[in-house]
C-alpha atoms as a PDB file:
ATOM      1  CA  UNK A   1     160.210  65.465 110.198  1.00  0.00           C
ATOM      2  CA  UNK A   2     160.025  66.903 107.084  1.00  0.00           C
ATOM      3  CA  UNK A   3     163.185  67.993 105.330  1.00  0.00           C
ATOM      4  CA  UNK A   4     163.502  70.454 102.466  1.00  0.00           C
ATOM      5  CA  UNK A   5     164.712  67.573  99.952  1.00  0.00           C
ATOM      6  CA  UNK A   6     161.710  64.990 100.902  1.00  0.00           C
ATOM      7  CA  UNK A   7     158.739  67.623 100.903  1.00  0.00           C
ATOM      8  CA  UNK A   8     156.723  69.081  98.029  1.00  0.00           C
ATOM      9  CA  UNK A   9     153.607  71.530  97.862  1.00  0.00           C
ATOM     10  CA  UNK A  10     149.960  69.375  98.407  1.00  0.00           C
ATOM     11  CA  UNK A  11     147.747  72.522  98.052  1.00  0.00           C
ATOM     12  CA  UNK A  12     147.828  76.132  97.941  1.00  0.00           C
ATOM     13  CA  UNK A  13     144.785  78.025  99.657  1.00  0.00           C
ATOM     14  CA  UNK A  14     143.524  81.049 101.161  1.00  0.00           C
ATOM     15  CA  UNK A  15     140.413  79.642 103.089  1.00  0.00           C
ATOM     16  CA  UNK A  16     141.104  78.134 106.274  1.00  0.00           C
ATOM     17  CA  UNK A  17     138.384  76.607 106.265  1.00  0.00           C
ATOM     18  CA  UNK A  18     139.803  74.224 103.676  1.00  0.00           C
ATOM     19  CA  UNK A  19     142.903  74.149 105.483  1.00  0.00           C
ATOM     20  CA  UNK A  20     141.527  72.922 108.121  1.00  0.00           C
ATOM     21  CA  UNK A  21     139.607  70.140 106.350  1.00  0.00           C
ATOM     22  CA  UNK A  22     142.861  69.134 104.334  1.00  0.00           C
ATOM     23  CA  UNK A  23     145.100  68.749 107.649  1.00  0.00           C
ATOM     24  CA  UNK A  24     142.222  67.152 109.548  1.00  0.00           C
ATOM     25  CA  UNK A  25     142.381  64.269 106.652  1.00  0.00           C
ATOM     26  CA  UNK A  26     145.981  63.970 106.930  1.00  0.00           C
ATOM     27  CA  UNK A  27     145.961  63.629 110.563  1.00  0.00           C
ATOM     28  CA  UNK A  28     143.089  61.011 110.719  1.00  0.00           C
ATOM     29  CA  UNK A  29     145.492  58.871 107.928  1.00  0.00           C
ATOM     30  CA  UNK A  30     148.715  59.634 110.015  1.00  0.00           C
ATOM     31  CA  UNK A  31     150.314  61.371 107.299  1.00  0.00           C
ATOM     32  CA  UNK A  32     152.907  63.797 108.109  1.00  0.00           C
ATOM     33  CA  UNK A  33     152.281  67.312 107.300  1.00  0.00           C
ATOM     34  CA  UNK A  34     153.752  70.906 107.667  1.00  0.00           C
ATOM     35  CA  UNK A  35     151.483  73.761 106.866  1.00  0.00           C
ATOM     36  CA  UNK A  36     153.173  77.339 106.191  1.00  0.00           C
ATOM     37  CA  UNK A  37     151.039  80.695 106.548  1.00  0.00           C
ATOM     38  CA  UNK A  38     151.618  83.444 104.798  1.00  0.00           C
ATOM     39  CA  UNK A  39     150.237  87.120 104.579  1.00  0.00           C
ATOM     40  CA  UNK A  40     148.915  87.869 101.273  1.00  0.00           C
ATOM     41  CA  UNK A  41     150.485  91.449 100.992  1.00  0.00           C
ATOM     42  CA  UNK A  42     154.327  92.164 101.182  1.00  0.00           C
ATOM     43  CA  UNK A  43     155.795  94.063 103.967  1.00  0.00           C
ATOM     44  CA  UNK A  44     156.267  97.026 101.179  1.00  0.00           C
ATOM     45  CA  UNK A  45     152.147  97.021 100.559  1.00  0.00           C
ATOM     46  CA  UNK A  46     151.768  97.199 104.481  1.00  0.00           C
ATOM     47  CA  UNK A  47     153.740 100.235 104.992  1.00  0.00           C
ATOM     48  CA  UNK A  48     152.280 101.761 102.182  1.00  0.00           C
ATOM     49  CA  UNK A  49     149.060 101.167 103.323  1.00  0.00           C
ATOM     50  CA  UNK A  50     149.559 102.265 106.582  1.00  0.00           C
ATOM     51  CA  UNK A  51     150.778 105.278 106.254  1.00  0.00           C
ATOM     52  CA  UNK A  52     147.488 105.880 103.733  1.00  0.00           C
ATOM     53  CA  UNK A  53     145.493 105.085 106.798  1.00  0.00           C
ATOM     54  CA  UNK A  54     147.319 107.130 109.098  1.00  0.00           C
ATOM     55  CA  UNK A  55     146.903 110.321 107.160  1.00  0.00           C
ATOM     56  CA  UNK A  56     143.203 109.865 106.098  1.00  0.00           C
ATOM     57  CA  UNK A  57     140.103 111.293 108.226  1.00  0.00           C
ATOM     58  CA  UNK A  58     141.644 111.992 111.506  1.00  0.00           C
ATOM     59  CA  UNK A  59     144.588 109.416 111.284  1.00  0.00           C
ATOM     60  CA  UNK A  60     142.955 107.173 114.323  1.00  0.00           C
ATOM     61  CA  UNK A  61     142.921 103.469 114.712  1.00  0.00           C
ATOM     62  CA  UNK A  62     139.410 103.109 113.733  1.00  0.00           C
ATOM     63  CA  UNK A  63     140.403 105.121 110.106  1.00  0.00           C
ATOM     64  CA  UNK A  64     143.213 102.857 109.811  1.00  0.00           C
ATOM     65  CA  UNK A  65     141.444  99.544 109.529  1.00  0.00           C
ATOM     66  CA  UNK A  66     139.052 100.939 107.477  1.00  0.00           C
ATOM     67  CA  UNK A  67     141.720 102.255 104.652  1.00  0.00           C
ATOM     68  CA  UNK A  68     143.961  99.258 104.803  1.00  0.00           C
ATOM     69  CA  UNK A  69     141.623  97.010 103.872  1.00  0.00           C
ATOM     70  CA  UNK A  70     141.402  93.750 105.189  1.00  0.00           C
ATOM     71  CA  UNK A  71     144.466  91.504 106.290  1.00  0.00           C
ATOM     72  CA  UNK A  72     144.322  87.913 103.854  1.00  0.00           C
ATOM     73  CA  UNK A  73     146.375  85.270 104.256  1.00  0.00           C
ATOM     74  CA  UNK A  74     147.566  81.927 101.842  1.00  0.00           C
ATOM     75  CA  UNK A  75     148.165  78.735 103.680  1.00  0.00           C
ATOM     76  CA  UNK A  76     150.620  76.135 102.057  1.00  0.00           C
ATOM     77  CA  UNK A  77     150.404  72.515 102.764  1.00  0.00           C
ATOM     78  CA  UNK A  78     153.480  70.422 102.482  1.00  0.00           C
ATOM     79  CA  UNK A  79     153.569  66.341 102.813  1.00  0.00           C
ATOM     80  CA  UNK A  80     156.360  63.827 101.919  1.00  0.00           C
ATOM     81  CA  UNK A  81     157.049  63.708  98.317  1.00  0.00           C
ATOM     82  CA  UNK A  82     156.688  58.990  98.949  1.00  0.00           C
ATOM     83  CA  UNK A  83     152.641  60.351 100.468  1.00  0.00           C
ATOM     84  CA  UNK A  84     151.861  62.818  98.114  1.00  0.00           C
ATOM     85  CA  UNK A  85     149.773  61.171  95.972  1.00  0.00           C
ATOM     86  CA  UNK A  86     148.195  59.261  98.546  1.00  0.00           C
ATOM     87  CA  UNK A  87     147.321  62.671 100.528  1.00  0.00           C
ATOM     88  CA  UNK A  88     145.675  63.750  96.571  1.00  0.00           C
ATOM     89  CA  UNK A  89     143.096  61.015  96.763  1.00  0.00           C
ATOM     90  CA  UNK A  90     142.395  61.452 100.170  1.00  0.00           C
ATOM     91  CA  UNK A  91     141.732  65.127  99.946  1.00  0.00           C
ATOM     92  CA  UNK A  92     139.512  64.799  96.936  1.00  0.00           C
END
């Protein structure tokens, strides 16, 4: 398991696609990983937007999707700080 102390950051991404490549490679070498999601807009941005939505052309669902633009995410892969720069060569 990896611990706080004996994990550091492999890559930093926003396509899953890549993600998904890059964990796929780390599983085939048995090399632990943890991978952390995270949305690309604070919760502030959100409500912000939101509320936009809400109040623009009707304030329906449909309006709302539209206004708020779409949802992104960045994906953070961790690995042991002894594999990391095994894991590098690998995933180059």
């Amino acid at each position: 398991m990896l611990m706080p102390w004996n994990k550091t950051k492999l890559i930093t991404d926003s396509s899953s696609m890549e993600i998904a490549r890059v964990t796929e490679i780390l599983k085939q070498n048995s090399i632990e990983y943890e991978c952390v999601t995270k949305k690309n807009e604070s919760t502030l941005g959100n409500l912000i937007h939101g509320s936009m939505g809400a109040s623009v052309g009707g304030g329906g669902a449909f309006t709302y999707s539209q206004s708020a633009g779409p949802i992104t995410y960045v994906y953070h892969v961790f690995v042991s700080k002894k594999n990391l720069e095994l894991a590098k060569n690998l995933i180059d």
